[in-house]
PDB file of N, CA and C in Angstrom:
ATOM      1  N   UNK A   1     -19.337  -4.682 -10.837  1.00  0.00           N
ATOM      2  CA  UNK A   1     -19.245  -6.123 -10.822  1.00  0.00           C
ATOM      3  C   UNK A   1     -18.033  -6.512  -9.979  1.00  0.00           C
ATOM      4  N   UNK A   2     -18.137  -7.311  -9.083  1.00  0.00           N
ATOM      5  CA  UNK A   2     -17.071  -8.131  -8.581  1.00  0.00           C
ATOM      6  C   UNK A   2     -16.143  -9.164  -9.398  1.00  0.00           C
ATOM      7  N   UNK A   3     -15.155  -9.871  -8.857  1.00  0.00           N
ATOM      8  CA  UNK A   3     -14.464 -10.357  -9.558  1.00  0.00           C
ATOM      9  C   UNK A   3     -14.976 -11.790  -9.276  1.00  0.00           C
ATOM     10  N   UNK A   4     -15.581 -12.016  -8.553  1.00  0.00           N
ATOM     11  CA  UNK A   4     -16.360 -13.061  -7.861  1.00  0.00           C
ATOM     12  C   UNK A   4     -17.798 -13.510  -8.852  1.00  0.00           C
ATOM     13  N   UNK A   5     -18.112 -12.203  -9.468  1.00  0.00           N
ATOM     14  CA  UNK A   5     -19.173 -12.814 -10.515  1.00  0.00           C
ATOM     15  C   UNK A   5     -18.599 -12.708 -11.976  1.00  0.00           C
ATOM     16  N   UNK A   6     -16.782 -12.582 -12.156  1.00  0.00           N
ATOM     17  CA  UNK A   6     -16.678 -12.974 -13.033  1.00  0.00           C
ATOM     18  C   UNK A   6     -16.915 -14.924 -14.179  1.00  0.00           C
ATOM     19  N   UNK A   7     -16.824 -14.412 -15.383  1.00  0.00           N
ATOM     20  CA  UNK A   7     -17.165 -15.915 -16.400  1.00  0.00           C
ATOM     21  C   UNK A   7     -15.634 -15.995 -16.278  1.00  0.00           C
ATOM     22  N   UNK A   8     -15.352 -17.397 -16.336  1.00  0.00           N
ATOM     23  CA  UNK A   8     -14.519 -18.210 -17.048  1.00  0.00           C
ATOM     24  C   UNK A   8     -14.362 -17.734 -18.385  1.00  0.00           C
ATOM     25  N   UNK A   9     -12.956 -17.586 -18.777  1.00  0.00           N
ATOM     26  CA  UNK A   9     -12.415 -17.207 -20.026  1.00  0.00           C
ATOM     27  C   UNK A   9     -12.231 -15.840 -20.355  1.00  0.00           C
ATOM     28  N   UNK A  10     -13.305 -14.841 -18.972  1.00  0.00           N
ATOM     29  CA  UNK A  10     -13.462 -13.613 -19.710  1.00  0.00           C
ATOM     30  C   UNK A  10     -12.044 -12.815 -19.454  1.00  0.00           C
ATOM     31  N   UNK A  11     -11.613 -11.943 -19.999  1.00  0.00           N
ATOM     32  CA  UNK A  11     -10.602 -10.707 -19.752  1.00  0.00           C
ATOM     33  C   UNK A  11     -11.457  -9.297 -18.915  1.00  0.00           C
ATOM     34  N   UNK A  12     -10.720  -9.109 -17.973  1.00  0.00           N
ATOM     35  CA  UNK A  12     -11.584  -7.879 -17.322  1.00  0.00           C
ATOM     36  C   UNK A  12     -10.287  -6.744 -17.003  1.00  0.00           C
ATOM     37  N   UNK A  13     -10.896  -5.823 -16.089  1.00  0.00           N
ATOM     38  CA  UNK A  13      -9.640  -4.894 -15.483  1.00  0.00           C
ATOM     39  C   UNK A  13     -10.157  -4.668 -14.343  1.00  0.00           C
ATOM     40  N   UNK A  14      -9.002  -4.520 -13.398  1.00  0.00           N
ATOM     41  CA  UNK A  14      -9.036  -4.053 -12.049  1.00  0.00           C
ATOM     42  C   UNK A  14     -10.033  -2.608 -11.504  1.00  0.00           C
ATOM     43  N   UNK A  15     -10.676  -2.234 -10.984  1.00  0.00           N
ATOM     44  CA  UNK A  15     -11.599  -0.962 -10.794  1.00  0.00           C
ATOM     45  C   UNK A  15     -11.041  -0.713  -9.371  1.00  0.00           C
ATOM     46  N   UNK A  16     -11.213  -1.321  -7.946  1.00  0.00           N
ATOM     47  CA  UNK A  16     -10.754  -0.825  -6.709  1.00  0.00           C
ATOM     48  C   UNK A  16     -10.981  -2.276  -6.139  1.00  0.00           C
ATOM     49  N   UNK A  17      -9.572  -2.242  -4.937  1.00  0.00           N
ATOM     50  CA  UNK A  17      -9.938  -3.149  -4.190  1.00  0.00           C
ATOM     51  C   UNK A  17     -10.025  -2.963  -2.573  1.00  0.00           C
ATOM     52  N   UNK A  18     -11.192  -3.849  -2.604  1.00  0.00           N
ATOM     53  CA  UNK A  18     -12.250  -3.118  -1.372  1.00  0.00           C
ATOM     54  C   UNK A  18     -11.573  -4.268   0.386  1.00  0.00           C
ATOM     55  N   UNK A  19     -10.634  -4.443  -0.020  1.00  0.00           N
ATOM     56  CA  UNK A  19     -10.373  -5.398   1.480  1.00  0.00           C
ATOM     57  C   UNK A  19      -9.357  -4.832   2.238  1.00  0.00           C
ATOM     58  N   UNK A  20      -9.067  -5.204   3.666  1.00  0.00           N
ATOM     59  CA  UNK A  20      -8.143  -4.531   4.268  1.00  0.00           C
ATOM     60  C   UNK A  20      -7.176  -4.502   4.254  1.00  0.00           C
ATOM     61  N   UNK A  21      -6.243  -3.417   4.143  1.00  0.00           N
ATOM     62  CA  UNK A  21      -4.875  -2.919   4.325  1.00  0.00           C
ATOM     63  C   UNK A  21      -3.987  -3.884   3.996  1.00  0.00           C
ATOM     64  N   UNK A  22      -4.022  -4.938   5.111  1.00  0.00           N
ATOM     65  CA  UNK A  22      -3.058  -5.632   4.967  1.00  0.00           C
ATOM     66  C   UNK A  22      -3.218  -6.879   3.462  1.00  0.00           C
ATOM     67  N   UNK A  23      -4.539  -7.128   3.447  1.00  0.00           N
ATOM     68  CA  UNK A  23      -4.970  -7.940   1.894  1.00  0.00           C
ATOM     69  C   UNK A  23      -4.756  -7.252   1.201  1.00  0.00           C
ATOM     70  N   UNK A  24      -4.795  -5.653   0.453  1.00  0.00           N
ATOM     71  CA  UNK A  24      -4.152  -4.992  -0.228  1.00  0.00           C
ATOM     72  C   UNK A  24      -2.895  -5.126  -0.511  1.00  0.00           C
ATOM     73  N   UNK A  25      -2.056  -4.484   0.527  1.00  0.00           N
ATOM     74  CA  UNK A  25      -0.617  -4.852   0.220  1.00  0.00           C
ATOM     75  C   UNK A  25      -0.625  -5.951  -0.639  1.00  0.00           C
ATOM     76  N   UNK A  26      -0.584  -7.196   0.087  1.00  0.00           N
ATOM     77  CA  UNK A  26      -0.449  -8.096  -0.310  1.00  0.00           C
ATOM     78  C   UNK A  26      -0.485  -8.817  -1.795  1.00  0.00           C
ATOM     79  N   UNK A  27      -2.207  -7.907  -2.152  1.00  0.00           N
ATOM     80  CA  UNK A  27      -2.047  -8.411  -3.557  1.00  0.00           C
ATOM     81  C   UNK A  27      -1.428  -7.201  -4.715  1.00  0.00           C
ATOM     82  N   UNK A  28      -1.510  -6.171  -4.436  1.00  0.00           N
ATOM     83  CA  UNK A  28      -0.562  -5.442  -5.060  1.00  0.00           C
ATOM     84  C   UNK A  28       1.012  -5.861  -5.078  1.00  0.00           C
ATOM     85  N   UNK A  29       1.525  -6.333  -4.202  1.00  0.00           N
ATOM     86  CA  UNK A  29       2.715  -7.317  -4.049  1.00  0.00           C
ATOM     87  C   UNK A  29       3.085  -8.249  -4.892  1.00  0.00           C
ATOM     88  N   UNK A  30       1.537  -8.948  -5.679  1.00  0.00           N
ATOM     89  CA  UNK A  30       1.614  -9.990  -6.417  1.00  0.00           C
ATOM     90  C   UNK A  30       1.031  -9.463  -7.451  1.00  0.00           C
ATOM     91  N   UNK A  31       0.682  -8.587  -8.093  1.00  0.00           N
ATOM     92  CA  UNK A  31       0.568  -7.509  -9.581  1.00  0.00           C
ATOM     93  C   UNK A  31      -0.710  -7.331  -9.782  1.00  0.00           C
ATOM     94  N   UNK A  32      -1.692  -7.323  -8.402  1.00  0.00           N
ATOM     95  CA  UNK A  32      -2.826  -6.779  -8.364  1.00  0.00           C
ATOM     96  C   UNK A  32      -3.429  -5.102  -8.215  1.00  0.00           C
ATOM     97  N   UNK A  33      -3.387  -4.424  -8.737  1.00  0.00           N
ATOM     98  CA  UNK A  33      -3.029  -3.265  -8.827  1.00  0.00           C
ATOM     99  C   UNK A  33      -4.062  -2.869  -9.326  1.00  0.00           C
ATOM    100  N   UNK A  34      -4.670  -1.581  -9.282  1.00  0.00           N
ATOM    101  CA  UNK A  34      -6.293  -0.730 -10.076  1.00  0.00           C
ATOM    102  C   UNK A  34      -5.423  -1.059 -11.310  1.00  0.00           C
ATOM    103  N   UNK A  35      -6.569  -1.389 -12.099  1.00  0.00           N
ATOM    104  CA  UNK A  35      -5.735  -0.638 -14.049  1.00  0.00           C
ATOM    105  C   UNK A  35      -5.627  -2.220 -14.418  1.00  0.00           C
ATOM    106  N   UNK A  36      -4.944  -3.104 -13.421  1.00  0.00           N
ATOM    107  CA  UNK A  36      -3.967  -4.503 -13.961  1.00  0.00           C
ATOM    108  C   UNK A  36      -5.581  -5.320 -15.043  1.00  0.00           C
ATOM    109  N   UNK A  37      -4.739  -5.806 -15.904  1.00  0.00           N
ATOM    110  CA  UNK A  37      -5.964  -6.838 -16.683  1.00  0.00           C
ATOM    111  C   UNK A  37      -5.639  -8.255 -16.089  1.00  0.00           C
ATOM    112  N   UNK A  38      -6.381  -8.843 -16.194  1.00  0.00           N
ATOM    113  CA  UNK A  38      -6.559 -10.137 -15.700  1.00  0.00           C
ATOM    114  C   UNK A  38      -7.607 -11.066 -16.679  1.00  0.00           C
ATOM    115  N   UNK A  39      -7.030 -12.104 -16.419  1.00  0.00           N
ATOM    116  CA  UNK A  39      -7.922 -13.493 -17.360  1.00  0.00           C
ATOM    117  C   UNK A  39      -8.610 -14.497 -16.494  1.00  0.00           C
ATOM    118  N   UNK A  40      -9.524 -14.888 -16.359  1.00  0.00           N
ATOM    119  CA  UNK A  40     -10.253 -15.815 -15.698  1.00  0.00           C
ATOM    120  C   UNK A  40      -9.981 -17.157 -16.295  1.00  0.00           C
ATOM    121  N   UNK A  41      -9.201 -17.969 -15.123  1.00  0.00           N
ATOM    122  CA  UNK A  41      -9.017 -19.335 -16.217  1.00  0.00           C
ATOM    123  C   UNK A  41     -10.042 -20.230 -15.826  1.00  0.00           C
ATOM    124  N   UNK A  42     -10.297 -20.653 -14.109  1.00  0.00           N
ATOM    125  CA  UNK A  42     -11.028 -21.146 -13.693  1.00  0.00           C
ATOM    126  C   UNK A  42     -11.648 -21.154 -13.076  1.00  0.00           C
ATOM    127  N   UNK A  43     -12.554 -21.728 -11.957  1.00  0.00           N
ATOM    128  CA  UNK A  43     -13.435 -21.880 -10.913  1.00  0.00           C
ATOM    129  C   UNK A  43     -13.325 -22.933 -10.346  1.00  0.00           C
ATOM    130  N   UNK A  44     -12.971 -22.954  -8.704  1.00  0.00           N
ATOM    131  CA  UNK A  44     -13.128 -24.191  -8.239  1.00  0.00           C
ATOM    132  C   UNK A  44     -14.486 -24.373  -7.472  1.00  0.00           C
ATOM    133  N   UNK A  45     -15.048 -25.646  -7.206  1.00  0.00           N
ATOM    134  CA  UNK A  45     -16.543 -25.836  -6.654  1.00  0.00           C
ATOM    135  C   UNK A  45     -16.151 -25.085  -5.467  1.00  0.00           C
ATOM    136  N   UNK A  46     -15.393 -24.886  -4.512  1.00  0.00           N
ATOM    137  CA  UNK A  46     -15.594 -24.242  -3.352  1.00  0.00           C
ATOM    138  C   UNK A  46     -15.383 -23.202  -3.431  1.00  0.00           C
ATOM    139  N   UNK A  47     -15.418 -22.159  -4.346  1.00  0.00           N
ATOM    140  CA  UNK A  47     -15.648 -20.924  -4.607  1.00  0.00           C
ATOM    141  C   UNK A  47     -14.579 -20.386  -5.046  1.00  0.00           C
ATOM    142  N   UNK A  48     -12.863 -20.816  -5.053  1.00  0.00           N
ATOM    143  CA  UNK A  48     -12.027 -20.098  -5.248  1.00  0.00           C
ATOM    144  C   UNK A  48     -11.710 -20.058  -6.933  1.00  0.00           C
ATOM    145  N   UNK A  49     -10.910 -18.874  -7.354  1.00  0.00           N
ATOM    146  CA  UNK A  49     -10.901 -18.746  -8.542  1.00  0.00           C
ATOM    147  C   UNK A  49      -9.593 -18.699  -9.009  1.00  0.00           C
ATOM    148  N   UNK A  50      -9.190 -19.162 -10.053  1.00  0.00           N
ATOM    149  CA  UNK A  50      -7.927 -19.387 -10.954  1.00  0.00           C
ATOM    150  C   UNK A  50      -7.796 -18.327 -11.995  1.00  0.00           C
ATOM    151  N   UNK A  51      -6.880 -17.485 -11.541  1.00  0.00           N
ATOM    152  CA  UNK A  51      -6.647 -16.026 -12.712  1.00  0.00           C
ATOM    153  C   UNK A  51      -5.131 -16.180 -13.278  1.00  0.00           C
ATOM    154  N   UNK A  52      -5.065 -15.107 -14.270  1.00  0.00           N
ATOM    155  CA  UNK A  52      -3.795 -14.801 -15.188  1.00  0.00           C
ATOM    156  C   UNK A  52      -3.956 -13.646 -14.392  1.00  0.00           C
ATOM    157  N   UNK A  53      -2.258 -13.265 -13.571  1.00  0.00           N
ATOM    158  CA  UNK A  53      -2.109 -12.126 -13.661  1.00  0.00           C
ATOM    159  C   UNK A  53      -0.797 -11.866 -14.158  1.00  0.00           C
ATOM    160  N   UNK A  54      -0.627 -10.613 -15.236  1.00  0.00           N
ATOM    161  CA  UNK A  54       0.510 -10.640 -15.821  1.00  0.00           C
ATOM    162  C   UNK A  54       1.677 -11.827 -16.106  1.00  0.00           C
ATOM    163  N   UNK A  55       1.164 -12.370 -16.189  1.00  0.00           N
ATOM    164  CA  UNK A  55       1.770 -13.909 -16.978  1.00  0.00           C
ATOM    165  C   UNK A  55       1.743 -15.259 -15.580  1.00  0.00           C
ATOM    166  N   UNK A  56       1.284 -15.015 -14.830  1.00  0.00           N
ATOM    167  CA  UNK A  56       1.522 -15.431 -13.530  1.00  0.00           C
ATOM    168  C   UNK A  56       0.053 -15.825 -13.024  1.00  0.00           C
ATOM    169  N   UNK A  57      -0.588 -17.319 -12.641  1.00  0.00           N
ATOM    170  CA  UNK A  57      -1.453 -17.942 -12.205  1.00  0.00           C
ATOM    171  C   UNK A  57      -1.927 -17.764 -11.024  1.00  0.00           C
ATOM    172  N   UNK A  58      -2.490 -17.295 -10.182  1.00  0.00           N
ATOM    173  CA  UNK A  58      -3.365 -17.126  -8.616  1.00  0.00           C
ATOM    174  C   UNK A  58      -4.420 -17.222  -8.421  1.00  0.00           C
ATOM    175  N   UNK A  59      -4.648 -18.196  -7.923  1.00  0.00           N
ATOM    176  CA  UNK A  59      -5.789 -18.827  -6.801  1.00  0.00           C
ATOM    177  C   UNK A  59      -6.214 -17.584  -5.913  1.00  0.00           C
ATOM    178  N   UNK A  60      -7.692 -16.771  -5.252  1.00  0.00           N
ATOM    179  CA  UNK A  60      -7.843 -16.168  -4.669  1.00  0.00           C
ATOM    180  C   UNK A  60      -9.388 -17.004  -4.134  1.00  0.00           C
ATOM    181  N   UNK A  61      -9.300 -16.719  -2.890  1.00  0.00           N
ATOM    182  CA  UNK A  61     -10.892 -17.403  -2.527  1.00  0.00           C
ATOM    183  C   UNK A  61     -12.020 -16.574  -2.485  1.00  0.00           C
ATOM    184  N   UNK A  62     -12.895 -16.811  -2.364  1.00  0.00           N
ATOM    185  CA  UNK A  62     -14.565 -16.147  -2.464  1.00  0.00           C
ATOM    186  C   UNK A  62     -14.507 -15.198  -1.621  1.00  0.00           C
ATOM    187  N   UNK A  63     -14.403 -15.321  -0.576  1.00  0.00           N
ATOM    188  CA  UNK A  63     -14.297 -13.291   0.346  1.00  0.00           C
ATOM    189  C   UNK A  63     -13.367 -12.331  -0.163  1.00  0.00           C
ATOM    190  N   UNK A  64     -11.793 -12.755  -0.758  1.00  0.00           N
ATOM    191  CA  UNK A  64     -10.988 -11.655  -1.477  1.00  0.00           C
ATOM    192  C   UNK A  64     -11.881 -11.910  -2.481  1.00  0.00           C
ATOM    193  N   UNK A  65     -12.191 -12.420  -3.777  1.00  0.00           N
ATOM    194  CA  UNK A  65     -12.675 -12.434  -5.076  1.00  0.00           C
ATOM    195  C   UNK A  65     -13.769 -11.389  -4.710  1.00  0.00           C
ATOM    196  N   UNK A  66     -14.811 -11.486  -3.625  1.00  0.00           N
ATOM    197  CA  UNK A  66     -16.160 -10.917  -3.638  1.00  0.00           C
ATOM    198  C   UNK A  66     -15.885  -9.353  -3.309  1.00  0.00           C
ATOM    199  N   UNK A  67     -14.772  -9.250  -2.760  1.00  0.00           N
ATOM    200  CA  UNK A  67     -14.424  -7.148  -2.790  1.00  0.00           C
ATOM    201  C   UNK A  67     -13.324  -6.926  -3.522  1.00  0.00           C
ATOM    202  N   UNK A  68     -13.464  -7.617  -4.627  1.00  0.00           N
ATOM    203  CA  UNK A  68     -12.512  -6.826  -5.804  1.00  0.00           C
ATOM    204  C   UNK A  68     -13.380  -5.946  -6.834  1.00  0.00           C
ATOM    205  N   UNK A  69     -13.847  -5.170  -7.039  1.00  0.00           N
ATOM    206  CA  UNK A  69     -14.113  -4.682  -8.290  1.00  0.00           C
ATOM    207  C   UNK A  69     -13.490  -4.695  -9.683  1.00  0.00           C
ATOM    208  N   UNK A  70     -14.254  -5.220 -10.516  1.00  0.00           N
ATOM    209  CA  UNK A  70     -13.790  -5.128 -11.828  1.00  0.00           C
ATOM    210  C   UNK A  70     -14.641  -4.638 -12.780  1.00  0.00           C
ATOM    211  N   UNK A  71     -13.924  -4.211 -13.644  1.00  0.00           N
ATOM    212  CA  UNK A  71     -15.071  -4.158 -15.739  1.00  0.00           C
ATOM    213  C   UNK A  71     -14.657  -4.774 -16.363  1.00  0.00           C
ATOM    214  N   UNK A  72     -15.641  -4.829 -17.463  1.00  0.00           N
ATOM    215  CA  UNK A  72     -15.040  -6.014 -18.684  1.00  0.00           C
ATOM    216  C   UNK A  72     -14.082  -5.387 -19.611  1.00  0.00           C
ATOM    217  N   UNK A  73     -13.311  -5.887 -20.621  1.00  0.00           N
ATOM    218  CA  UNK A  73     -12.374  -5.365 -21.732  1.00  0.00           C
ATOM    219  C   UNK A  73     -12.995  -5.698 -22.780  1.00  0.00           C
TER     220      UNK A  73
END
């Protein structure tokens, strides 16, 4: 499952993230990491999504969201 077909409200965990190098860094930078749990707070109509990561709120849009892999908790 992507993180892109995550629900609102659900708790999941990180599995692999599938984007390039430099989008990696990046979100590992900001506590995106294999393993990290995350909370789904919202959805915006234009596809981007509102997460908890480790106590900390981020917006990611529909092409990063759609090559994240995740599972549920």
């Amino acid at each position: 499952m992507t993180l892109y077909d995550a629900k609102v409200g659900g708790e999941y965990q990180i599995r692999e993230l599938l984007v390039e190098d430099a989008v990696t860094r990046r979100l590992e930078a900001l506590g995106l990491n294999e393993g990290t749990k995350i909370l789904i707070l919202n959805r915006k109509k234009k596809g981007a999504l509102i997460l908890k990561v480790r106590g900390t709120r981020l917006a990611l849009g529909k092409h990063i969201a759609s090559h994240i892999e995740i599972r549920e908790m």
